[in-house]
Protein backbone atom coordinates (compact mmCIF):
# COMPACT_ATOMS: atom_id res chain seq x y z
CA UNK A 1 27.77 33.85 -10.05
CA UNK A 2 29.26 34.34 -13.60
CA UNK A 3 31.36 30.87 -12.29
CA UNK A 4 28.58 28.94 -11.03
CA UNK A 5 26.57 28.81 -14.18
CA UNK A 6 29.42 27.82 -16.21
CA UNK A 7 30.09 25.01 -13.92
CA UNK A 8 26.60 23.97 -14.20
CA UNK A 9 26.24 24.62 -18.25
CA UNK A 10 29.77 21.82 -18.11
CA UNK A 11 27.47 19.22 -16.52
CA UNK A 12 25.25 19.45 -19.15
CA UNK A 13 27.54 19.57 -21.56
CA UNK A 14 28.83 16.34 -20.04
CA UNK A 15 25.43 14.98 -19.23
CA UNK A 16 24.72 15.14 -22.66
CA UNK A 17 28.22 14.13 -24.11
CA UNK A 18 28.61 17.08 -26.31
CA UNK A 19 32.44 17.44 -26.17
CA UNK A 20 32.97 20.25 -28.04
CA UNK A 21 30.36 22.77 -25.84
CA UNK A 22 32.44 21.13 -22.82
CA UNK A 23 35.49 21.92 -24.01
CA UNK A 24 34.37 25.74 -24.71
CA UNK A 25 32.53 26.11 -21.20
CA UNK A 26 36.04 24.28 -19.68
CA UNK A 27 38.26 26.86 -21.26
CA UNK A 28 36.37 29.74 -20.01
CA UNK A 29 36.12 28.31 -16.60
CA UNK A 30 39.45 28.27 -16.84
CA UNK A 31 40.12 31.74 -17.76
CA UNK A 32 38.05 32.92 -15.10
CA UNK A 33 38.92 30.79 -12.22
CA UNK A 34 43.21 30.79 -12.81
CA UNK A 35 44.16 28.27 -10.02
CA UNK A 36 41.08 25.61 -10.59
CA UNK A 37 42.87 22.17 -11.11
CA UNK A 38 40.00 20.01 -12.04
CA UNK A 39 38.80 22.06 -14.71
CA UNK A 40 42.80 21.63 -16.21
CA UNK A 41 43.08 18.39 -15.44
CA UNK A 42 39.91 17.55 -17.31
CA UNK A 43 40.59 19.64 -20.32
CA UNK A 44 43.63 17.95 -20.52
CA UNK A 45 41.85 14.72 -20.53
CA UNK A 46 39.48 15.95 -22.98
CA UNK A 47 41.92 16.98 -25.48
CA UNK A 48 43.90 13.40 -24.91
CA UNK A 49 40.69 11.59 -25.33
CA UNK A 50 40.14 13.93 -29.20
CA UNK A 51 43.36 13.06 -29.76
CA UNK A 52 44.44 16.13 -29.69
CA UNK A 53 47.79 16.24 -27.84
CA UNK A 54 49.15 19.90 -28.55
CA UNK A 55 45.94 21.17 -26.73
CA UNK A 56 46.49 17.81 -23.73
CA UNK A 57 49.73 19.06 -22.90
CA UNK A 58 48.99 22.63 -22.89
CA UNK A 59 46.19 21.61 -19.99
CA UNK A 60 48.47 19.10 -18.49
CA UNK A 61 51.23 21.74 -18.14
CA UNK A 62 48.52 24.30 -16.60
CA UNK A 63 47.19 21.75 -14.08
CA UNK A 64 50.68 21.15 -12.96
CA UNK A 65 51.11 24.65 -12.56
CA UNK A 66 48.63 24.49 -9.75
CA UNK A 67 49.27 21.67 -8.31
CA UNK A 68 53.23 20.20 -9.40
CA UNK A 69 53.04 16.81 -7.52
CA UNK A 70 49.82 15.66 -9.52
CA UNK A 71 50.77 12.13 -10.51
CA UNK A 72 47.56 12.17 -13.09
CA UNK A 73 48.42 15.24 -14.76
CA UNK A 74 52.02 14.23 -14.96
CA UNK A 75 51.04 11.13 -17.00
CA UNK A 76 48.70 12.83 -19.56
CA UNK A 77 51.52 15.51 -19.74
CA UNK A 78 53.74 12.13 -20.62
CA UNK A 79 51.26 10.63 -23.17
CA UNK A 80 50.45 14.44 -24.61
CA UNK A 81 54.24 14.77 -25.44
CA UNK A 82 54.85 11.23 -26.60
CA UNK A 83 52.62 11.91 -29.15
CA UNK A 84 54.35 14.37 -30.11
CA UNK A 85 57.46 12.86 -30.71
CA UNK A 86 59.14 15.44 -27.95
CA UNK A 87 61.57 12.79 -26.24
CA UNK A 88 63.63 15.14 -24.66
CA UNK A 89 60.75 16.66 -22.99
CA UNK A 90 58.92 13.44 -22.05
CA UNK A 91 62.59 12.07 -20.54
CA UNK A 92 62.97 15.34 -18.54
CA UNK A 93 59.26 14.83 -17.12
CA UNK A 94 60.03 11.45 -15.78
CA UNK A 95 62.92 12.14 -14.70
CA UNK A 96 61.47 14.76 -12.05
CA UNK A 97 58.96 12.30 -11.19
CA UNK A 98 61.49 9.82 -9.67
């Protein structure tokens, strides 16, 4: 039940474009529901879109951890760590994608 109302306080929080409420409700989705991809993948686009991308890749690397083959997640991961002027890691991401 707990889960259901903090899905439903996110669309609001979307609904009503108020980022940083979304963000909070996202991350304790997140906490509470351990293997729930699209609330990852979404934080992770979140935090890309703040321009925050410490906080993307941590996201992006928790969405892949549910689901490794995610081309989307992958890419954010990418752009997160680009960002970041991490190279090495960014060159050893592609390079499992090929």
């Amino acid at each position: 039940a707990d889960t259901e109302l903090l899905e439903l306080l996110a669309q609001l929080h979307d609904a009503a474009k108020n980022r940083e409420k979304l963000t909070g409700v996202l991350t304790e989705l997140a906490a509470r529901v351990p293997d729930n991809f699209a609330v990852r993948l979404r934080l992770a686009k979140l935090y890309t879109e703040a321009g925050r991308p410490e906080k993307a890749e941590q996201w992006a690397r928790e969405a892949l951890f549910v689901d490794v083959t995610n081309e989307e997640a992958k890419q954010i991961l990418l752009v997160a760590l680009r960002a970041q002027e991490k190279d090495n890691a960014a060159a050893k991401v592609e390079a499992r994608s090929t």
